[in-house]
N, C-alpha and C. Protein backbone atom coordinates (compact mmCIF):
# COMPACT_ATOMS: atom_id res chain seq x y z
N UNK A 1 109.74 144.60 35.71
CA UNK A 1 111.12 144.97 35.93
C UNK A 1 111.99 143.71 36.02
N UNK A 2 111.61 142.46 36.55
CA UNK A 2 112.32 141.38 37.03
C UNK A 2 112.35 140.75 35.53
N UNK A 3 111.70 140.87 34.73
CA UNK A 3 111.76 140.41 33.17
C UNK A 3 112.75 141.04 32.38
N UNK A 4 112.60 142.12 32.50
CA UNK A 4 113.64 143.14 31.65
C UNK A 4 115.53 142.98 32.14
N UNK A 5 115.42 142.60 33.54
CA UNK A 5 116.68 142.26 34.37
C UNK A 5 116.81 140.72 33.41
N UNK A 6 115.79 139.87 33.51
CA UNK A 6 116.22 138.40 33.03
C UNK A 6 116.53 138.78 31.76
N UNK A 7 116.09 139.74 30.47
CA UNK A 7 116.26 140.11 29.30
C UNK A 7 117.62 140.60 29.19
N UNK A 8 118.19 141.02 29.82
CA UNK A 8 119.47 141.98 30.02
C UNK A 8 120.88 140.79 30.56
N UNK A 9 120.40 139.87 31.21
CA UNK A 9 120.85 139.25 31.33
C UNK A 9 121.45 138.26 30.43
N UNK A 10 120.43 137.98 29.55
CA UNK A 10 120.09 136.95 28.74
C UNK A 10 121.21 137.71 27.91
N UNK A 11 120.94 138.74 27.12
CA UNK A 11 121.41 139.21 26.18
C UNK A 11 123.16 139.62 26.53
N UNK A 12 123.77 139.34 28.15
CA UNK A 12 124.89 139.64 28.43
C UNK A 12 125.87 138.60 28.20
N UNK A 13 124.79 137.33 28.28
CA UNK A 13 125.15 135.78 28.22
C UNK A 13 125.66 135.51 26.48
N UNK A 14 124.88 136.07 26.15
CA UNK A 14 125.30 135.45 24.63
C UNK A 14 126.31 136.46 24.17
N UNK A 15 125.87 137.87 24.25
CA UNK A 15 127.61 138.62 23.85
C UNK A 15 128.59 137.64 24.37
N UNK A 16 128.77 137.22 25.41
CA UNK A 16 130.16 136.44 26.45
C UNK A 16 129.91 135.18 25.11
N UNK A 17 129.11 134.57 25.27
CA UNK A 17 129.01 133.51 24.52
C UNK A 17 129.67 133.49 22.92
N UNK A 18 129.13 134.34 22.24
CA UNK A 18 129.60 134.79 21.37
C UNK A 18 130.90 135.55 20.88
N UNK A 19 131.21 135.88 22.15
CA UNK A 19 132.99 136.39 21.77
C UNK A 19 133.85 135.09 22.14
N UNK A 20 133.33 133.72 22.62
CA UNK A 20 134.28 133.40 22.85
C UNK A 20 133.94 132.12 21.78
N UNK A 21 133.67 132.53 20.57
CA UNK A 21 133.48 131.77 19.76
C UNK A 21 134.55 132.63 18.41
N UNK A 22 135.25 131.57 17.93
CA UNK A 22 135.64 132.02 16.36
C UNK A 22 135.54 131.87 15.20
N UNK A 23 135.08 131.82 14.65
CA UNK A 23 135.08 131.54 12.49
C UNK A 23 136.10 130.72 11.96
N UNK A 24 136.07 129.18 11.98
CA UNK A 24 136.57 129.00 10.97
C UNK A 24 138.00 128.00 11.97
N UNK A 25 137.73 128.18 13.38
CA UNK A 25 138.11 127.56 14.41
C UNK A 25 136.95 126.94 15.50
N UNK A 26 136.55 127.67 16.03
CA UNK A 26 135.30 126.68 16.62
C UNK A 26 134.92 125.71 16.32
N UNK A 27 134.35 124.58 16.97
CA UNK A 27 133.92 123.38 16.38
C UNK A 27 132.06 123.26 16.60
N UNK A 28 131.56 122.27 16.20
CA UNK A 28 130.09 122.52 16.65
C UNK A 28 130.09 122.02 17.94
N UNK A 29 131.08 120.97 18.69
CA UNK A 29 130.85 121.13 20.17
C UNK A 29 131.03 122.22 21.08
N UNK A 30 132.21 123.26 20.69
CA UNK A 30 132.36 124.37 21.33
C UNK A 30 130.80 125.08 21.23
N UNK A 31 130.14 125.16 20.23
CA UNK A 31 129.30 125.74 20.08
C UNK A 31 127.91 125.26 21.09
N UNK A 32 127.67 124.18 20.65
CA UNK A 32 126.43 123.36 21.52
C UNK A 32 127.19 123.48 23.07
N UNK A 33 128.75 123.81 23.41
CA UNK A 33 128.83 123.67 25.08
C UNK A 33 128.77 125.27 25.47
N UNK A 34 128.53 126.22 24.49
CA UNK A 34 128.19 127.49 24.87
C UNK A 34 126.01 127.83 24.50
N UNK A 35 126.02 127.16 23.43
CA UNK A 35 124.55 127.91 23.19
C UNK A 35 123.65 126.28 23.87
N UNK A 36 124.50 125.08 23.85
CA UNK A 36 123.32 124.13 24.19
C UNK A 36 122.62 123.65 22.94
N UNK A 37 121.28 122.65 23.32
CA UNK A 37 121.14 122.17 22.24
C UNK A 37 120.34 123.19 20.93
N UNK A 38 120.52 123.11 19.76
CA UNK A 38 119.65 123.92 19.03
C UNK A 38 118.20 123.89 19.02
N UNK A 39 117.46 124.60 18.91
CA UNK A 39 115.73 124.61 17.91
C UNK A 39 115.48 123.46 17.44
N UNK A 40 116.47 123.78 16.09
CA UNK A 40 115.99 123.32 14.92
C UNK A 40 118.09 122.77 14.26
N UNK A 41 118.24 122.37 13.49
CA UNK A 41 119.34 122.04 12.57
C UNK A 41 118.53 121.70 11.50
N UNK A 42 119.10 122.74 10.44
CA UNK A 42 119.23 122.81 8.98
C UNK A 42 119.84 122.40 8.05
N UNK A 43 119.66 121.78 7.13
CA UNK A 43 120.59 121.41 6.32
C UNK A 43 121.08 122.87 5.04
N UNK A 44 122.27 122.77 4.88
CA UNK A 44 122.38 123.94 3.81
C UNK A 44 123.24 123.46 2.89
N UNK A 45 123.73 124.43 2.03
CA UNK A 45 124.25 123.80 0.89
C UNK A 45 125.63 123.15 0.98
N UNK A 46 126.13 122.70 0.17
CA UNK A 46 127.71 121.81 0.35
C UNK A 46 127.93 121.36 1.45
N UNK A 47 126.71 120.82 2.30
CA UNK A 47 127.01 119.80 3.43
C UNK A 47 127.20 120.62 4.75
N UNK A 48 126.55 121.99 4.73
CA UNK A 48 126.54 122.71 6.10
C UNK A 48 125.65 122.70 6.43
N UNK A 49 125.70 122.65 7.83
CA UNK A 49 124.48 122.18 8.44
C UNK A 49 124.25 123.52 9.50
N UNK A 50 122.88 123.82 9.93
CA UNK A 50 122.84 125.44 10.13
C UNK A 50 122.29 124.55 11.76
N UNK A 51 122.44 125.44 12.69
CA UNK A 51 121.83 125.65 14.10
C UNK A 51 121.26 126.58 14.52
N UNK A 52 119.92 126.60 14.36
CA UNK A 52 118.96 127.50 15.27
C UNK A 52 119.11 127.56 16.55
N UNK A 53 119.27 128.65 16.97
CA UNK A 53 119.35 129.17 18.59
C UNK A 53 118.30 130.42 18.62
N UNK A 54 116.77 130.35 19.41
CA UNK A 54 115.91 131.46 19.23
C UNK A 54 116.15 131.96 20.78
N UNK A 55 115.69 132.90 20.88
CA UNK A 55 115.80 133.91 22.05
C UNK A 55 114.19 134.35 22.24
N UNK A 56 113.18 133.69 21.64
CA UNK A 56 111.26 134.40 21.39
C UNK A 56 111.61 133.60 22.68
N UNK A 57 110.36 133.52 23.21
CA UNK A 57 109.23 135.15 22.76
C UNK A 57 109.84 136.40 23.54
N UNK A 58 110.39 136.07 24.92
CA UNK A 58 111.41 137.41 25.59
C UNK A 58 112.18 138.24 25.12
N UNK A 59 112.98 137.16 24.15
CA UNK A 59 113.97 138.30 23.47
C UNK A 59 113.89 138.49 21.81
N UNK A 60 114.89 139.08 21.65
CA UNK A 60 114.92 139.72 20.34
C UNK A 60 115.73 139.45 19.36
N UNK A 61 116.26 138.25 19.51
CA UNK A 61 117.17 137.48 18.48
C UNK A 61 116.82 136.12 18.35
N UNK A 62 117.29 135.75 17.39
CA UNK A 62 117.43 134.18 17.34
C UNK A 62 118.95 134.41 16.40
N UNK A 63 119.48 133.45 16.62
CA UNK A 63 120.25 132.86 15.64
C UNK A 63 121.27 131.90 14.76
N UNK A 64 121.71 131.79 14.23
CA UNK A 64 121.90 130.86 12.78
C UNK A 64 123.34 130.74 12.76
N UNK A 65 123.58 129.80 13.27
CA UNK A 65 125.20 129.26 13.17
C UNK A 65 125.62 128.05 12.45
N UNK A 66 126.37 128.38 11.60
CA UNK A 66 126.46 127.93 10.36
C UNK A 66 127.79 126.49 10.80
N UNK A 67 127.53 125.39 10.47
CA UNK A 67 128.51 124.43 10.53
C UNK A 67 129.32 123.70 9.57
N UNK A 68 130.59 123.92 8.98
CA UNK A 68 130.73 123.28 7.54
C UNK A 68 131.00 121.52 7.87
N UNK A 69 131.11 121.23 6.83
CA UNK A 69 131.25 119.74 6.57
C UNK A 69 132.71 119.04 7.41
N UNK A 70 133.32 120.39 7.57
CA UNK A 70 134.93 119.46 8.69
C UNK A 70 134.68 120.23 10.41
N UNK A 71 133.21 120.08 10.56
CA UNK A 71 132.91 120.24 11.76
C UNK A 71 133.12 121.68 12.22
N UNK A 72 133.76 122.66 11.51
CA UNK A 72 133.77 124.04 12.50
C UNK A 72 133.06 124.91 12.01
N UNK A 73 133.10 125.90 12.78
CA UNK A 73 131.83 126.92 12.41
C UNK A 73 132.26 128.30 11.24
N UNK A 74 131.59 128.77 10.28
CA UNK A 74 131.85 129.01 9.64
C UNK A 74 131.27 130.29 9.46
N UNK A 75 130.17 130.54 10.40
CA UNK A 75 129.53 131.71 10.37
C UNK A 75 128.32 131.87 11.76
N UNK A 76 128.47 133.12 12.02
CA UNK A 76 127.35 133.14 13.16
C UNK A 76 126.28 134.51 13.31
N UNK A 77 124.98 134.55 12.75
CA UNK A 77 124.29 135.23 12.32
C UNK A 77 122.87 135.59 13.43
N UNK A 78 122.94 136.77 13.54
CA UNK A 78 121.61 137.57 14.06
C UNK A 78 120.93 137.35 13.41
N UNK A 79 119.50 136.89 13.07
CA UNK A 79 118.83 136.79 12.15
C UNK A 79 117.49 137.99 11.89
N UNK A 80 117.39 138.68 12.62
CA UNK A 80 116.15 139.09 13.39
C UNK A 80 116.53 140.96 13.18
N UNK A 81 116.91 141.03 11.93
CA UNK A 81 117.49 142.87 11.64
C UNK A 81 116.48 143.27 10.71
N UNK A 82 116.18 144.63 10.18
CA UNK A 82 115.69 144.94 8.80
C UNK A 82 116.13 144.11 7.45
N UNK A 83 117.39 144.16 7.16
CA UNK A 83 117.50 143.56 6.04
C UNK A 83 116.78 142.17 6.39
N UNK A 84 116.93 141.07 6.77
CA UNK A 84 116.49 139.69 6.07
C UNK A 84 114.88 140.01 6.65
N UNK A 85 114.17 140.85 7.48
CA UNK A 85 112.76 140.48 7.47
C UNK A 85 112.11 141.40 5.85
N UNK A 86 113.20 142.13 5.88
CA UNK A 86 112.61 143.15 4.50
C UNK A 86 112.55 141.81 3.52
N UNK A 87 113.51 140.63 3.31
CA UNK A 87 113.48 139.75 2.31
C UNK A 87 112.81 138.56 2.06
N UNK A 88 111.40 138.76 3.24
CA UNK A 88 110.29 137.71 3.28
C UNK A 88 109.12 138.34 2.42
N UNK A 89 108.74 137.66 1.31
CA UNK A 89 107.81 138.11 0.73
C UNK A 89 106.84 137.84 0.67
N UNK A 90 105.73 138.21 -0.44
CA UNK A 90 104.71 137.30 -0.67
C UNK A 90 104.89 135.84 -1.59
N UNK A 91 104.33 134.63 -1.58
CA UNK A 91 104.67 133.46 -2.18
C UNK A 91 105.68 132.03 -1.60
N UNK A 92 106.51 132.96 -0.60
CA UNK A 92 107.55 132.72 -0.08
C UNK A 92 106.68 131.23 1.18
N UNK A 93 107.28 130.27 0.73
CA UNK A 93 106.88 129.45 2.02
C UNK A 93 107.06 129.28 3.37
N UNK A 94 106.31 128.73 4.32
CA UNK A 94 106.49 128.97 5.59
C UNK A 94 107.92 128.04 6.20
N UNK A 95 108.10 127.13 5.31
CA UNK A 95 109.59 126.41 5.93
C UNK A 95 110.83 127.40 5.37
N UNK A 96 110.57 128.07 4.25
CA UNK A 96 111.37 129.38 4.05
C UNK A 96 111.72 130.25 4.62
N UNK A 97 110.35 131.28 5.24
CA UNK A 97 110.75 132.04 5.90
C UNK A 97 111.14 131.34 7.29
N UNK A 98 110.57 130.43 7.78
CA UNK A 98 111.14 129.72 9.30
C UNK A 98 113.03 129.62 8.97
N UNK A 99 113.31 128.88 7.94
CA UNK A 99 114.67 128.81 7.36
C UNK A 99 115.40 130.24 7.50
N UNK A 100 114.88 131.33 7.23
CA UNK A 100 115.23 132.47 7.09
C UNK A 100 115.10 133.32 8.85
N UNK A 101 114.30 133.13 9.69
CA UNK A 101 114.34 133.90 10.68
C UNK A 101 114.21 132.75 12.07
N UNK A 102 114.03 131.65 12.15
CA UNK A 102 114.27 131.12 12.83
C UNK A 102 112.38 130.85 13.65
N UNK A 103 112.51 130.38 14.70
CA UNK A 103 111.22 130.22 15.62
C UNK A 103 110.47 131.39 16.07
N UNK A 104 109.31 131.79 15.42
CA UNK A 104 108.63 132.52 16.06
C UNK A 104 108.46 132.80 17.61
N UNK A 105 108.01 133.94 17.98
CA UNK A 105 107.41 133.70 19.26
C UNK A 105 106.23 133.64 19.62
N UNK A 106 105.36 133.49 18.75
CA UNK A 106 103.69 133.56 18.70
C UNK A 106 103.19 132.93 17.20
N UNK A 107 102.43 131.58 17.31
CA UNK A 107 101.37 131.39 16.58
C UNK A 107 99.97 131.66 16.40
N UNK A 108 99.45 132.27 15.54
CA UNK A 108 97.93 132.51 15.60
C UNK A 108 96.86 132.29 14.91
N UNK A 109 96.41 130.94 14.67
CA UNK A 109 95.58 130.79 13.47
C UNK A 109 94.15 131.35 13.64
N UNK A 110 93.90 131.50 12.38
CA UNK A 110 92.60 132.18 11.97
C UNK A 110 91.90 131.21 11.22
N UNK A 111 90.73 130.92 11.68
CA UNK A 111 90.35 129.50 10.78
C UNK A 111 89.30 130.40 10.02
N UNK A 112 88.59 131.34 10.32
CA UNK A 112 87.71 131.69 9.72
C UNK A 112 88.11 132.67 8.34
N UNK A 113 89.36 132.71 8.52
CA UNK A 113 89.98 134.17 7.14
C UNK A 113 91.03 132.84 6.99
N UNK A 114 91.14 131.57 6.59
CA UNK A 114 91.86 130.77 5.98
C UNK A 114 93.33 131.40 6.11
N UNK A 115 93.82 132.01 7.17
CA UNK A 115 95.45 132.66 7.67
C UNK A 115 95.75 132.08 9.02
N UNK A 116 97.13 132.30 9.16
CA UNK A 116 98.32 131.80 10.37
C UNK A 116 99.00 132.99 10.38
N UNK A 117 98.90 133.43 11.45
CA UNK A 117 99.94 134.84 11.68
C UNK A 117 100.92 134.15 12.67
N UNK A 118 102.47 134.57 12.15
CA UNK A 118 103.73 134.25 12.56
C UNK A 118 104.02 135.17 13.12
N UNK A 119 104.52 135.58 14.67
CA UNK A 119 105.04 136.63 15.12
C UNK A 119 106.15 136.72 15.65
N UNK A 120 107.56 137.67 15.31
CA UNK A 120 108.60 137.53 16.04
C UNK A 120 109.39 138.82 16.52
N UNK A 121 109.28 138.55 18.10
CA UNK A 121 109.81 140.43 18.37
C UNK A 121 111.81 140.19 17.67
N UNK A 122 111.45 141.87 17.59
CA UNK A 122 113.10 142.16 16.80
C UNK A 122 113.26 143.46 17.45
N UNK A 123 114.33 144.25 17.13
CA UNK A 123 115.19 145.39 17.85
C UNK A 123 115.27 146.00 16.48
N UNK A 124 114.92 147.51 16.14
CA UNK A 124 115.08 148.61 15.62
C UNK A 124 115.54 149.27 16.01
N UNK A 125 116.86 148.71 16.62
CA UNK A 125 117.99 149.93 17.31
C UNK A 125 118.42 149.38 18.35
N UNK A 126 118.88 150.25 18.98
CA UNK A 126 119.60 149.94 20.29
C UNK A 126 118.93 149.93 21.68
N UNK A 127 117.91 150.61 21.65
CA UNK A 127 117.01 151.06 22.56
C UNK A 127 115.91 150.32 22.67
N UNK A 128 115.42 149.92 24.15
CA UNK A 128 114.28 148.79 24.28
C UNK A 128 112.86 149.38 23.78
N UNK A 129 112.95 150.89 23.17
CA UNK A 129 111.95 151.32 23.13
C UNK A 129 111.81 151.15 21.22
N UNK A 130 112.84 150.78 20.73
CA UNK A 130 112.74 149.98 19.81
C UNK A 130 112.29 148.82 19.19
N UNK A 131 111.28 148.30 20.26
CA UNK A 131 111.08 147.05 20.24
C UNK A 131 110.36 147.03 19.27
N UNK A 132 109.87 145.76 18.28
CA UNK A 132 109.10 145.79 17.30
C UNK A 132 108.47 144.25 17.30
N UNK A 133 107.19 144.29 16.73
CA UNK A 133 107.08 142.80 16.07
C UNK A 133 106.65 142.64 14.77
N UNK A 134 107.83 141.59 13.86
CA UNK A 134 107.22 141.22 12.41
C UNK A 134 106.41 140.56 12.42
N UNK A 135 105.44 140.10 11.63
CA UNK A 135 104.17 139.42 11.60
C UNK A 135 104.31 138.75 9.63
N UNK A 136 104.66 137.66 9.84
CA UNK A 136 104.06 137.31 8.55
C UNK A 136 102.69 135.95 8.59
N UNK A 137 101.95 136.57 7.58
CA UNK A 137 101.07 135.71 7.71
C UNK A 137 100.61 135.50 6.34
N UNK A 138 100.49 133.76 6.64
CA UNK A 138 100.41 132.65 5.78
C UNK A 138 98.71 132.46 5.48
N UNK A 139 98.82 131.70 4.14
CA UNK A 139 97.47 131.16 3.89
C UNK A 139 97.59 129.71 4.58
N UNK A 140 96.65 129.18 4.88
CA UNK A 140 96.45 128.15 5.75
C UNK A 140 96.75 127.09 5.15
N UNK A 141 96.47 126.96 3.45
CA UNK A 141 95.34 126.19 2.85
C UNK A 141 97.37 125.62 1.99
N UNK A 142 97.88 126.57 1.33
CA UNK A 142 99.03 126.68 1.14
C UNK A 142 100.54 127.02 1.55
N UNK A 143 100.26 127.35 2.57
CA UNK A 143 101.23 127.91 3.68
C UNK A 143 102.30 128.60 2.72
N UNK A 144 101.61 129.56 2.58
CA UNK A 144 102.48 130.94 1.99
C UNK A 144 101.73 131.99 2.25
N UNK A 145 103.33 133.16 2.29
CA UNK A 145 103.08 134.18 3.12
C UNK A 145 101.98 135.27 1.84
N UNK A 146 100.95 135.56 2.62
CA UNK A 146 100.32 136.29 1.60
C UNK A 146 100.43 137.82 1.93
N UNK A 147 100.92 138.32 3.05
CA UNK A 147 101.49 139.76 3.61
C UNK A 147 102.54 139.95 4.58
N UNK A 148 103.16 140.85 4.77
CA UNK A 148 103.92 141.25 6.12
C UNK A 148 103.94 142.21 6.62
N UNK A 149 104.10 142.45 7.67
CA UNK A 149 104.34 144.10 8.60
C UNK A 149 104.95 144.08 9.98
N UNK A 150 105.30 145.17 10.52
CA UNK A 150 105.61 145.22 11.80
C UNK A 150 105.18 146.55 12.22
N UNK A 151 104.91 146.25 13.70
CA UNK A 151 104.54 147.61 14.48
C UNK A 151 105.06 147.24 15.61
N UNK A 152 105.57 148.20 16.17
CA UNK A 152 105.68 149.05 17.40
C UNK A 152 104.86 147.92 18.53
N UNK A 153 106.14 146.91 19.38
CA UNK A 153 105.70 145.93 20.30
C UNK A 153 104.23 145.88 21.23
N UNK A 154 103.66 145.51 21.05
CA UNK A 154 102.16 145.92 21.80
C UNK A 154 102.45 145.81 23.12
N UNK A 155 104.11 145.10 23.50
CA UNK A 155 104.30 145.04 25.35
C UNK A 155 104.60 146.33 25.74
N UNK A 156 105.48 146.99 24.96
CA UNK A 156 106.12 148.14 25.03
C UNK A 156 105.26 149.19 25.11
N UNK A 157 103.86 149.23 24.51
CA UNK A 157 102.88 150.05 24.68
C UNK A 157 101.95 150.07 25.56
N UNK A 158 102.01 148.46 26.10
CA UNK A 158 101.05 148.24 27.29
C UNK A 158 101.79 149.48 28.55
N UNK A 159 103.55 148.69 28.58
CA UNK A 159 104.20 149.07 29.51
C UNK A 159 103.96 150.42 29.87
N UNK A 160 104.00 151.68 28.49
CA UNK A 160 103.87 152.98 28.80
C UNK A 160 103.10 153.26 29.05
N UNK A 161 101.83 152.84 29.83
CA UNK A 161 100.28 153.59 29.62
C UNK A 161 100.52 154.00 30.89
């Protein structure tokens, strides 16, 4: 219960956080003095530079705030929905899909089946009973994704027994 309160919390912080951010006015310090330092920073195309902000393994977002080249922010993205995990495929590399969904919340290598399973909980709705985790997993040897899936959070199922 005291987790789900810190989860609720968490997730009250960044709505606030996030409304008091704007497109195209914000700067990347406004940004780093609301989300702090990033993950990861990306480089993207025409000199924008992206900021990872993950919310794993507790929560259910990460995301991708986009910085253009005259310092303000230009976009600010959930990363962690159906559409972009539907757009991780097979072949697809692991700095790709990382590029694409941000920091896992679970690594798991398999040395004996030459695989790395990537795991990251996400929200199928509105409801905590929505909880889900994608799983892509990589060949070891090439680090590409050779499958994907998600099921139904294994916390969420512990929780109901």
């Amino acid at each position: 219960m005291a987790l789900l309160a810190s989860l609720m919390s968490l997730l009250g912080c960044d709505a606030q956080r996030i409304a008091e951010l704007e497109e195209g006015i914000s700067t990347e310090a406004d940004v780093r003095a609301r989300f702090g330092e990033p993950e990861n920073i990306w480089d993207g195309a025409g000199g924008v530079r992206i900021l990872e902000y993950t919310r794993q393994p507790a929560g259910h977002e990460n995301y991708m705030i986009s910085i253009g080249p005259d310092g303000r922010m230009t976009a600010l993205r959930q990363v962690l929905n159906t559409e972009n995990l539907a757009r991780i495929q097979p072949g697809q590399t692991m700095e790709e899909v990382r590029r694409s969904l941000g920091k896992p919340m679970k690594v798991t290598p398999y040395a004996l089946r030459n695989e790395t399973e990537y795991d990251w909980r996400w929200r199928d709705g509105p409801n905590v009973s929505d909880s889900k985790v994608f799983t892509a997993v990589f060949d070891s040897t090439t680090l590409r994704v050779k499958r994907t899936g998600s099921v139904t959070d294994p916390d969420l199922r512990a929780e109901n027994r």
